[in-house]
Protein backbone atom coordinates (compact mmCIF):
# COMPACT_ATOMS: atom_id res chain seq x y z
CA UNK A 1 -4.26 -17.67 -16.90
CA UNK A 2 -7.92 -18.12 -17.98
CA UNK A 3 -9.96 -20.80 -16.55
CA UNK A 4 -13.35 -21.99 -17.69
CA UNK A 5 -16.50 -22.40 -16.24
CA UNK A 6 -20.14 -22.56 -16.90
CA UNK A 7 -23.20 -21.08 -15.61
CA UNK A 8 -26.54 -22.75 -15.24
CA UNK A 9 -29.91 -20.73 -14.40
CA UNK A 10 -33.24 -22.26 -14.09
CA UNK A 11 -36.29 -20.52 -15.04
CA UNK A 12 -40.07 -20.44 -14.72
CA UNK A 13 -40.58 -21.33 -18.54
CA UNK A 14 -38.75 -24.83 -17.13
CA UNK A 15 -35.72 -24.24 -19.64
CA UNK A 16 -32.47 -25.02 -17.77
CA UNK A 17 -29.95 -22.43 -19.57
CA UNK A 18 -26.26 -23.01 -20.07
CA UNK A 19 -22.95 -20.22 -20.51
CA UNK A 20 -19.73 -20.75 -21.49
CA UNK A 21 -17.67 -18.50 -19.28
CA UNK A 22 -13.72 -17.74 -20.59
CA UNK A 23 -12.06 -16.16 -17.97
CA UNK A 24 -8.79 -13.80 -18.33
CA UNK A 25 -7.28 -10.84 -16.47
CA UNK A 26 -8.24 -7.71 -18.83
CA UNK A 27 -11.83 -9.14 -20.45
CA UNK A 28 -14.47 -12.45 -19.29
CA UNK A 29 -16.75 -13.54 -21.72
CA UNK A 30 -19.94 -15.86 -21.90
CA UNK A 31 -21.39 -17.36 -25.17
CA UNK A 32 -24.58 -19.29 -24.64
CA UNK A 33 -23.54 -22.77 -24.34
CA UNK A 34 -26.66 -24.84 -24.14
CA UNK A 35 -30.95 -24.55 -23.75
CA UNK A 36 -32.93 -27.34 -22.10
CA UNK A 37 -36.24 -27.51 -21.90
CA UNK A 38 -35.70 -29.56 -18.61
CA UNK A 39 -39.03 -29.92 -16.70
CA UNK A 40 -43.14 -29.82 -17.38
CA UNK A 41 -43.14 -27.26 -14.46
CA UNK A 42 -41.22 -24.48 -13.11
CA UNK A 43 -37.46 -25.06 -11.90
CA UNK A 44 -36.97 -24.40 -8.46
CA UNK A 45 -33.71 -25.39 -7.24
CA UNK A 46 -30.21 -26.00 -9.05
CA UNK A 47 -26.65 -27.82 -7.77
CA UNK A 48 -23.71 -28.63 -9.13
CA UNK A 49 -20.84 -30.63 -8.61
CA UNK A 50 -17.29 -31.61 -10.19
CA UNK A 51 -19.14 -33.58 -12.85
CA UNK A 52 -23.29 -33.20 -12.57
CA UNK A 53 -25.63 -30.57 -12.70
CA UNK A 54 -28.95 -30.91 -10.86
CA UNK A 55 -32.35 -29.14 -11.39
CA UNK A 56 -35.40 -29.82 -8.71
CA UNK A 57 -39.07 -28.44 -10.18
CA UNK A 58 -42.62 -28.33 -8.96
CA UNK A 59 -42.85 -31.37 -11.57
CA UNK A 60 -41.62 -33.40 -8.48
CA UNK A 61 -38.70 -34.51 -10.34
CA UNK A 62 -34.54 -33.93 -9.84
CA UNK A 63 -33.15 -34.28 -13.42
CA UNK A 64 -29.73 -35.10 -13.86
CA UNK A 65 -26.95 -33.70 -16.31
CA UNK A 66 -23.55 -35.32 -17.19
CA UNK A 67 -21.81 -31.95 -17.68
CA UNK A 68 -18.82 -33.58 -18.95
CA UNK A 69 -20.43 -35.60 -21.29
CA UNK A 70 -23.07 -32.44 -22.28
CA UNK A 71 -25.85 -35.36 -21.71
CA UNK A 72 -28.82 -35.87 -19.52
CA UNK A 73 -28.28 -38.45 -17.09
CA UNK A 74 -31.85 -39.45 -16.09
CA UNK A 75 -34.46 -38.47 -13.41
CA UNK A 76 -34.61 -38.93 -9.71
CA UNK A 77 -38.27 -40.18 -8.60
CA UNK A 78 -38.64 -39.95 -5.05
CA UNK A 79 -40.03 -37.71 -4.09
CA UNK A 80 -43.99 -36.35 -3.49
CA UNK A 81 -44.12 -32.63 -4.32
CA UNK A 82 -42.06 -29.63 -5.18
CA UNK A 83 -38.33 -30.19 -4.99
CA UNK A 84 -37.58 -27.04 -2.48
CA UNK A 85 -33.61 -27.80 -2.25
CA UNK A 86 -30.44 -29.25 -3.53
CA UNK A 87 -27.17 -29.38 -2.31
CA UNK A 88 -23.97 -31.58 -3.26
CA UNK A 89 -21.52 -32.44 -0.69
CA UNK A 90 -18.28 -33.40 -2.73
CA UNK A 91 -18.56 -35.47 -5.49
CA UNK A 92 -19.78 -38.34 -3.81
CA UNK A 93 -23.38 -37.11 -2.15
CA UNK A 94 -26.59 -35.13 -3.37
CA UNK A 95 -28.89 -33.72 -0.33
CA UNK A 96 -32.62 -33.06 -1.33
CA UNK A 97 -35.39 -31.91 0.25
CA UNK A 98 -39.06 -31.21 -0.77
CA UNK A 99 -42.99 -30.21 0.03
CA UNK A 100 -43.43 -33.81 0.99
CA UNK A 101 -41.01 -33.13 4.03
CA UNK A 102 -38.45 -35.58 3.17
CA UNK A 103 -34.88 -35.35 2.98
CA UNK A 104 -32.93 -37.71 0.91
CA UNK A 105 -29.40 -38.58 0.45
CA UNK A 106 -27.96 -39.62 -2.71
CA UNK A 107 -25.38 -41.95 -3.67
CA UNK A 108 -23.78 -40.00 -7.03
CA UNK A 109 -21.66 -43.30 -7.76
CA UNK A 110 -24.71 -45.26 -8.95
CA UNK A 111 -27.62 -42.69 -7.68
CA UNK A 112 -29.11 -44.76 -5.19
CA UNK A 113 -31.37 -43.07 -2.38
CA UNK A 114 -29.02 -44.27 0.84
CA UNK A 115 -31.58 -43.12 2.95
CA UNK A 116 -34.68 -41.07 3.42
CA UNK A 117 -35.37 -38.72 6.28
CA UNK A 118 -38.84 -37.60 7.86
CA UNK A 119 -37.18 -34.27 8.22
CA UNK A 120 -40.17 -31.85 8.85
CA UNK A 121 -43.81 -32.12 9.30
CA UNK A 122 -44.85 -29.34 6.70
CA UNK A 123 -42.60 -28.65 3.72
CA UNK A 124 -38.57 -29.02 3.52
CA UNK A 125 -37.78 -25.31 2.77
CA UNK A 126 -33.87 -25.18 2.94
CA UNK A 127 -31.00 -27.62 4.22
CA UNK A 128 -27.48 -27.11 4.24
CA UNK A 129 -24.62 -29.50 4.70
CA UNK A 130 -21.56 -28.70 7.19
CA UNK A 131 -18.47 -28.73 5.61
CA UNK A 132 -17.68 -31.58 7.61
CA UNK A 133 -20.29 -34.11 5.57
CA UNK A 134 -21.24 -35.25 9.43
CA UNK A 135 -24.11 -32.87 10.42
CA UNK A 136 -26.83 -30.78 8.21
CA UNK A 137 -28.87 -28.57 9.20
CA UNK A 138 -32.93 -28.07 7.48
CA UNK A 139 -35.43 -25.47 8.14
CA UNK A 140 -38.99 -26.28 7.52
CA UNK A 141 -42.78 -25.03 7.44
CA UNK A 142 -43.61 -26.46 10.63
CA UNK A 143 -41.53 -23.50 12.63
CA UNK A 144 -38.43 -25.67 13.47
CA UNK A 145 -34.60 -25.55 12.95
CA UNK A 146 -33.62 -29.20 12.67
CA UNK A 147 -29.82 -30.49 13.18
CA UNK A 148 -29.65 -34.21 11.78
CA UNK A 149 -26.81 -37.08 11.97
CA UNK A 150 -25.90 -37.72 8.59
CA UNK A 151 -23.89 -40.96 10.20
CA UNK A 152 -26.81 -42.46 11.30
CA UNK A 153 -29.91 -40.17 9.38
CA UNK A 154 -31.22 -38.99 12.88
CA UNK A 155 -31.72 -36.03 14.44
CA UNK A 156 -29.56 -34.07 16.81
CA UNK A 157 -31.34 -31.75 18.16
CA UNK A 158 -34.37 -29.55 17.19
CA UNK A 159 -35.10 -25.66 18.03
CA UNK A 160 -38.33 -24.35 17.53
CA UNK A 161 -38.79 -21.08 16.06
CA UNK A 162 -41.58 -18.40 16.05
CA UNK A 163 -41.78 -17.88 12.57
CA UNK A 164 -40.66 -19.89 9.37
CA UNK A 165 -37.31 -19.69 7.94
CA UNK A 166 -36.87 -20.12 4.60
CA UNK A 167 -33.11 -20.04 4.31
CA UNK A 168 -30.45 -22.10 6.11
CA UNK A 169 -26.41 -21.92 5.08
CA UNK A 170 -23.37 -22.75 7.35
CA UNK A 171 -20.26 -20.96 7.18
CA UNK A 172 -17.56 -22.44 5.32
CA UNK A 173 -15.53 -23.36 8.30
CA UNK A 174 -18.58 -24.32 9.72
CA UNK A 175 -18.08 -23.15 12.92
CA UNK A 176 -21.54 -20.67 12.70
CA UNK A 177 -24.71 -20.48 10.50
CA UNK A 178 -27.32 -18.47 9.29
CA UNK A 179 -31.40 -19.10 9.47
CA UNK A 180 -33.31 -16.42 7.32
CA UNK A 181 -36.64 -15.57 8.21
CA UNK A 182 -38.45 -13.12 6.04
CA UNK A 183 -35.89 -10.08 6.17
CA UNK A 184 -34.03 -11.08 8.92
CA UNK A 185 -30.40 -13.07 8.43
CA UNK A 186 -30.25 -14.64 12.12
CA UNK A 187 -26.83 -15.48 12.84
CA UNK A 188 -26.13 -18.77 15.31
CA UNK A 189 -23.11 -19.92 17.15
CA UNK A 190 -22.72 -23.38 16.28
CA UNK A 191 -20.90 -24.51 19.79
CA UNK A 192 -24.12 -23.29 21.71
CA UNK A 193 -27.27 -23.33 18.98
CA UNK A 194 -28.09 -20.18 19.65
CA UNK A 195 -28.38 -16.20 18.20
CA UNK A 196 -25.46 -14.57 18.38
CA UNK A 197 -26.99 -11.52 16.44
CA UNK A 198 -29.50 -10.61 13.89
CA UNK A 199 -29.19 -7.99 10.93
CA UNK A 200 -32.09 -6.71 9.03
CA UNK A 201 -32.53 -6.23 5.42
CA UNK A 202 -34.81 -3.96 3.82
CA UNK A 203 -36.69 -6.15 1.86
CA UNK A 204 -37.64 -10.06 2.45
CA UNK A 205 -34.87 -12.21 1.04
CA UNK A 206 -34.40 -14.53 -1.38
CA UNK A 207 -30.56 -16.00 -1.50
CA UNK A 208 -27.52 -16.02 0.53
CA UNK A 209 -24.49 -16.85 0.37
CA UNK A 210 -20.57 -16.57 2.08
CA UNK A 211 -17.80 -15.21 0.59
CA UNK A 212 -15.61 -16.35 3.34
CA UNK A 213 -16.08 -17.14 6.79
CA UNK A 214 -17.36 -13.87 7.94
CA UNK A 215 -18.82 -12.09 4.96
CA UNK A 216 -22.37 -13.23 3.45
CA UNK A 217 -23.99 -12.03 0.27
CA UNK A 218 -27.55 -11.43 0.66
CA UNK A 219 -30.40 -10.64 -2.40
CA UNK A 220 -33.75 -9.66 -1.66
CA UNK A 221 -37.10 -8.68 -3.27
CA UNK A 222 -35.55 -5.74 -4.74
CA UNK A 223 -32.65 -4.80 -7.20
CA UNK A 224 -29.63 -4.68 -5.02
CA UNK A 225 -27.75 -6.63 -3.28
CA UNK A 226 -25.90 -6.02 -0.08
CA UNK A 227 -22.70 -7.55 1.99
CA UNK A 228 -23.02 -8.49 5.68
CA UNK A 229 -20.35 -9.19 8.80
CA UNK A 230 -21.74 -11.68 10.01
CA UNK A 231 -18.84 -11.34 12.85
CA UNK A 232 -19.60 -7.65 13.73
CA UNK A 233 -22.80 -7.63 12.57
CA UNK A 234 -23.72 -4.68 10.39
CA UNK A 235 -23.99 -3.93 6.64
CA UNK A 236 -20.30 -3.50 5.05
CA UNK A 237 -21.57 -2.02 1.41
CA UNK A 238 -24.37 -2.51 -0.84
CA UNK A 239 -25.26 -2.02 -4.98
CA UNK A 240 -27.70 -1.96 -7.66
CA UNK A 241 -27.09 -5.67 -9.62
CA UNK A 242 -30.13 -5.46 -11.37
CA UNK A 243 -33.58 -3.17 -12.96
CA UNK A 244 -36.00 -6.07 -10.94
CA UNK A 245 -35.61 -8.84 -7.79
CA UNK A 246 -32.82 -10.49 -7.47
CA UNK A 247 -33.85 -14.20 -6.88
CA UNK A 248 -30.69 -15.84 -6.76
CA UNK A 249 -26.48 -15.37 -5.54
CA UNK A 250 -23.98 -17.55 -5.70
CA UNK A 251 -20.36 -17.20 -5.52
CA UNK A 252 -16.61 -18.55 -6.06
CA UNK A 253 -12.90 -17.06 -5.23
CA UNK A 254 -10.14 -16.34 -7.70
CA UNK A 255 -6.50 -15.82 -6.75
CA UNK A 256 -6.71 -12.60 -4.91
CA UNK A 257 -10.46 -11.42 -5.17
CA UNK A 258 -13.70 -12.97 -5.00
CA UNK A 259 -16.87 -13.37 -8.00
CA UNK A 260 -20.48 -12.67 -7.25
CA UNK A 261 -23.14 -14.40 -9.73
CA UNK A 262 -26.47 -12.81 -9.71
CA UNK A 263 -29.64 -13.90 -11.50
CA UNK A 264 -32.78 -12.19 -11.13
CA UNK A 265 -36.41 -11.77 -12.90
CA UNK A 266 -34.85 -9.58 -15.41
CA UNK A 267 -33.61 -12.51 -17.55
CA UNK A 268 -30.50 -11.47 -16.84
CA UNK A 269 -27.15 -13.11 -15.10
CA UNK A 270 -24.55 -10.77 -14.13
CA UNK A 271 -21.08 -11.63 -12.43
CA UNK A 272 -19.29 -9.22 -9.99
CA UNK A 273 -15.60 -8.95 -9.49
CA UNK A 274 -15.47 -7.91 -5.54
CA UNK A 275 -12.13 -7.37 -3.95
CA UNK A 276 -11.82 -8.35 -0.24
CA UNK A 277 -10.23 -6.00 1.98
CA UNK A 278 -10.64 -3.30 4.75
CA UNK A 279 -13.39 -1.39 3.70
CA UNK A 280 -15.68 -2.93 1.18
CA UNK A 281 -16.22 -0.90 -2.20
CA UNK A 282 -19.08 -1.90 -4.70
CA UNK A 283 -17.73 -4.68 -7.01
CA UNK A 284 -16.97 -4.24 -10.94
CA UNK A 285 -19.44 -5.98 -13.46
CA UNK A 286 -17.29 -8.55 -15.04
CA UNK A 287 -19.70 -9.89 -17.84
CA UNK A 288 -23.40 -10.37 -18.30
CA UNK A 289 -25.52 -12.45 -20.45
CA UNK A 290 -29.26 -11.92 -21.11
CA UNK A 291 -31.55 -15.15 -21.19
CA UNK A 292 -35.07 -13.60 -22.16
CA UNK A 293 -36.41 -15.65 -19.33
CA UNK A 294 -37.58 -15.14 -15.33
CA UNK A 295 -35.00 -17.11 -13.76
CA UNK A 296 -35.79 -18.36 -10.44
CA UNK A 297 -32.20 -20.27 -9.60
CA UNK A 298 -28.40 -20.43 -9.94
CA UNK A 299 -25.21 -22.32 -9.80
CA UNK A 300 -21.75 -22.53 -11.31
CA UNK A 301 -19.92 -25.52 -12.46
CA UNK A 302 -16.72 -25.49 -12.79
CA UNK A 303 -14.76 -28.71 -14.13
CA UNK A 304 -12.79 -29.02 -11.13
CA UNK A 305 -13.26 -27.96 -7.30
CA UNK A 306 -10.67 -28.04 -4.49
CA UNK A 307 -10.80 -30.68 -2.50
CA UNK A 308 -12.41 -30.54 0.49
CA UNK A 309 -11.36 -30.25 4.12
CA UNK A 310 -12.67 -30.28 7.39
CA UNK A 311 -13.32 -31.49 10.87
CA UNK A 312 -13.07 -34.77 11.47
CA UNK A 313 -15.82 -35.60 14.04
CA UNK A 314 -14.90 -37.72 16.99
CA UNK A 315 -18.10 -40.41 17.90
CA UNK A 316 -21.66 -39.56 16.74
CA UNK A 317 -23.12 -36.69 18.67
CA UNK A 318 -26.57 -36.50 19.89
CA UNK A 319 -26.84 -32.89 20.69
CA UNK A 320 -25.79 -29.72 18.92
CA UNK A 321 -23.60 -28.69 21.87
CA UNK A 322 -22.27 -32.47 21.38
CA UNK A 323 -21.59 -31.84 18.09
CA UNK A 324 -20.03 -28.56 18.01
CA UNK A 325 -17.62 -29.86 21.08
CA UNK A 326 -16.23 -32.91 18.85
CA UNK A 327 -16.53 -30.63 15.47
CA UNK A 328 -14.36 -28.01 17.19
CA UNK A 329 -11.95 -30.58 19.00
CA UNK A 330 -10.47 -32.37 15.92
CA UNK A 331 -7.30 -31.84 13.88
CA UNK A 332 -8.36 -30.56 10.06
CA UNK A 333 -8.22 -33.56 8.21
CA UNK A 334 -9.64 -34.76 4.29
CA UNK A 335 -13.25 -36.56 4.52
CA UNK A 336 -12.81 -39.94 3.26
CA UNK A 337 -15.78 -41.19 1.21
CA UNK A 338 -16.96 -43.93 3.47
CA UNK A 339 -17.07 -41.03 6.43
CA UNK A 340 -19.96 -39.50 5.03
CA UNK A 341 -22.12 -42.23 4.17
CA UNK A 342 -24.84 -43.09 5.80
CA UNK A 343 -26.01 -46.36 6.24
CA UNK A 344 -27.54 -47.85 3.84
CA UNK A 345 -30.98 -49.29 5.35
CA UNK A 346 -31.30 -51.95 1.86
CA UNK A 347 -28.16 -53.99 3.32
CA UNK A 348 -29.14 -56.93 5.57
CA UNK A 349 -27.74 -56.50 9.14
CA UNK A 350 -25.68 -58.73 10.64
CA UNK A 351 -27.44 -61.29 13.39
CA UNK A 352 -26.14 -61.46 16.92
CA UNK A 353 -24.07 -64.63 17.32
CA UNK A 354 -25.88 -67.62 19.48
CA UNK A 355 -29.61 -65.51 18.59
CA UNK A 356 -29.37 -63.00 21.60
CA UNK A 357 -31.56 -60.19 21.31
C-alpha cells in the first residue's frame, strides 16, 4: 500500500525545499512539492513533527511551517545567534539550542518558551532528547557532555571531555548514546556515563543517525556513507551515496526493511532502501531528486508518526547513574503530555500557608 511523505532540505542559498514522496512496492517517486525562500541567512538545522516543520539559520531565527495547512506559521525570537539544533519530542515539545548557549523548550500548543536553559558556556552544538521526554542530553564548545532534567530544567550531571563534540543522539530505546567528536562515534552506556567503545571513521563527520537500537548511520566529509554496531563495535558495510560530502542522514522503517535519506553538497537528496538482516549488503537507491542547491540539512515529515513509548521515570534523578537506575527500572508505559513538561517559570507559585519560609 503506498504511503506519503515529504522531504524537506535546507540549504545555504536559505531556500527551505519541499518533495512529494509516493511510495509503492515496485517504483517511489518525488515531484517537487514546494520552494521557500525561508531565511536572510544560511539554514542550519531542520525538525519535523506530526504537523510542523522547523528550520533554525544563522539569521538567529526558528521559522515555523503548518505542513498540513502548506502555511508558514510565524518565527521563534529567542534566541542570540546561530540556531545550531532542533529536535521535536512528540507533538507536544520543540528542543533548541544555539551559539548563545541556550537551550529552550517549546510549548507547540501555543509556542510558548516553557523555559530557558544556560546549557553551555560556549556554543550549543548538538542536544538530543531520550525517548523518555525526562532527560536530554547537549554537547557544547566549552568541552562538556551535559545531562539535564527536563522535569525541573536542571542539570544531572556533567562530564568533561578533552575535545569538542559536535554530535550527540541516544538510541531509540534509550538505554545508550553516542557523542561524536571529529571522526570518532564514542559510544556510552547510559546506566554508568561512560565509553563503552569507540569506532573511527575515515573522515570527520557530519550526521548520524540509528536505524534501530544497535545499528547507526554515519556521513562524513566525503561521498559515502557507512553502517556501524554500535553493540559489537565495528563497521558492518559501507557505499558511495553521493559525487561530494554528505552533510546530512536521516532515516525511517517500513514494514520489513528500513529507508536511508541522504542530502549532501551535490544538490542532491537520495533515499536508500536497506534491508536489515545478518550480514549487511549496500542498500538499493529508491528515488532521487536534484535541488540545484548546497544543502546543509534534512528531515522527513510524514503526516502521521507512531506513538511514542517509553520509560516511565520513577522521582527526578540527580545523577546519570540516578537516572539510568529509575529509566531502566520502570514498566514501558505511553508519556502523557503533562509528564514532559517542564515547569513553567511565568506561573506564580503557590505561598506557604501561615508565611513560613
Amino acid at each position: 500500500m503506498a504511503a506519503m511523505l515529504e522531504l524537506v532540505a535546507g540549504s545555504y542559498e536559505q531556500v527551505i525545499f519541499g518533495y512529494h514522496v509516493k511510495t509503492d512496492e515496485k517504483e517511489w517517486t518525488a515531484t517537487a512539492d514546494f520552494t521557500h525562500h525561508a531565511h536572510i541567512a544560511s539554514i542550519t538545522a531542520v525538525a519535523a513533527s506530526e504537523r510542523f516543520v522547523v528550520t533554525g539559520s544563522k539569521d538567529e531565527t526558528i521559522q515555523l511551517y503548518d505542513m498540513k495547512k502548506k502555511t508558514e506559521h510565524g518565527a521563534l525570537l529567542h534566541h542570540d545567534g546561530t540556531i545550531t539544533c532542533l529536535e521535536f519530542y512528540g507533538t507536544t515539545h520543540l528542543l533548541s539550542g544555539g551559539e548563545d548557549g541556550l537551550i529552550c523548550v517549546w510549548s507547540t500548543k501555543k509556542w510558548e518558551c516553557l523555559k530557558t536553559i544556560g546549557a553551555h558556556k560556549g556554543h550549543v552544538t548538538s542536544l538530543s532528547v531520550h525517548p523518555s521526554g525526562k532527560l536530554a542530553l547537549s554537547v557544547g564548545t566549552d568541552k562538556t557532555l551535559r545531562t539535564w532534567n527536563l522535569i525541573n530544567g536542571r542539570s544531572a550531571f556533567i562530564k568533561n571531555l578533552k575535545q569538542n563534540a559536535h554530535i550527540v543522539r541516544w538510541s531509540p530505546d534509550g538505554d545508550k548514546y553516542v557523542v561524536i567528536v571529529n571522526d570518532n562515534v564514542n559510544i556510552y552506556d547510559l546506566e554508568t556515563a561512560s565509553v563503552t567503545g569507540t569506532v573511527t571513521n575515515p573522515k570527520r563527520i557530519s550526521s548520524v543517525t540509528f536505524l534501530n537500537n544497535s545499528i547507526l548511520v554515519v556521513a562524513g566529509d566525503d561521498e559515502t556513507v557507512r553502517l556501524c554496531d554500535t553493540v559489537k563495535q565495528k563497521w558492518l558495510c559501507e557505499f558511495k551515496a553521493h559525487d561530494t560530502r554528505v552533510k546530512a542522514v536521516d532515516s525511517f522503517n517500513m514494514d520489513d526493511y528500513c529507508v536511508i535519506v541522504t542530502a549532501s553538497n551535490d544538490g542532491f537528496i537520495k533515499m536508500w532502501r536497506l534491508q536489515l538482516k545478518e550480514e549487511l549488503e549496500a542498500p538499493s537507491l529508491l528515488v532521487e531528486v536534484n535541488t540545484t542547491a548546497r544543502l546543509t540539512c534534512l528531515a522527513v515529515w510524514k503526516p502521521s508518526s507512531v506513538q511514542q513509548t517509553s520509560e516511565k521515570t520513577e522521582a527526578e534523578a540527580t545523577t546519570s547513574e540516578e537516572s539510568a537506575q529509575a529509566l531502566l527500572r520502570k514498566k514501558r508505559v505511553t508519556i502523557a503530555t503533562e509528564q514532559v513538561v517542564m515547569e513553567d517559570e511565568s506561573k506564580p507559585k503557590k505561598k506557604k500557608k501561615g508565611g513560613g519560609k
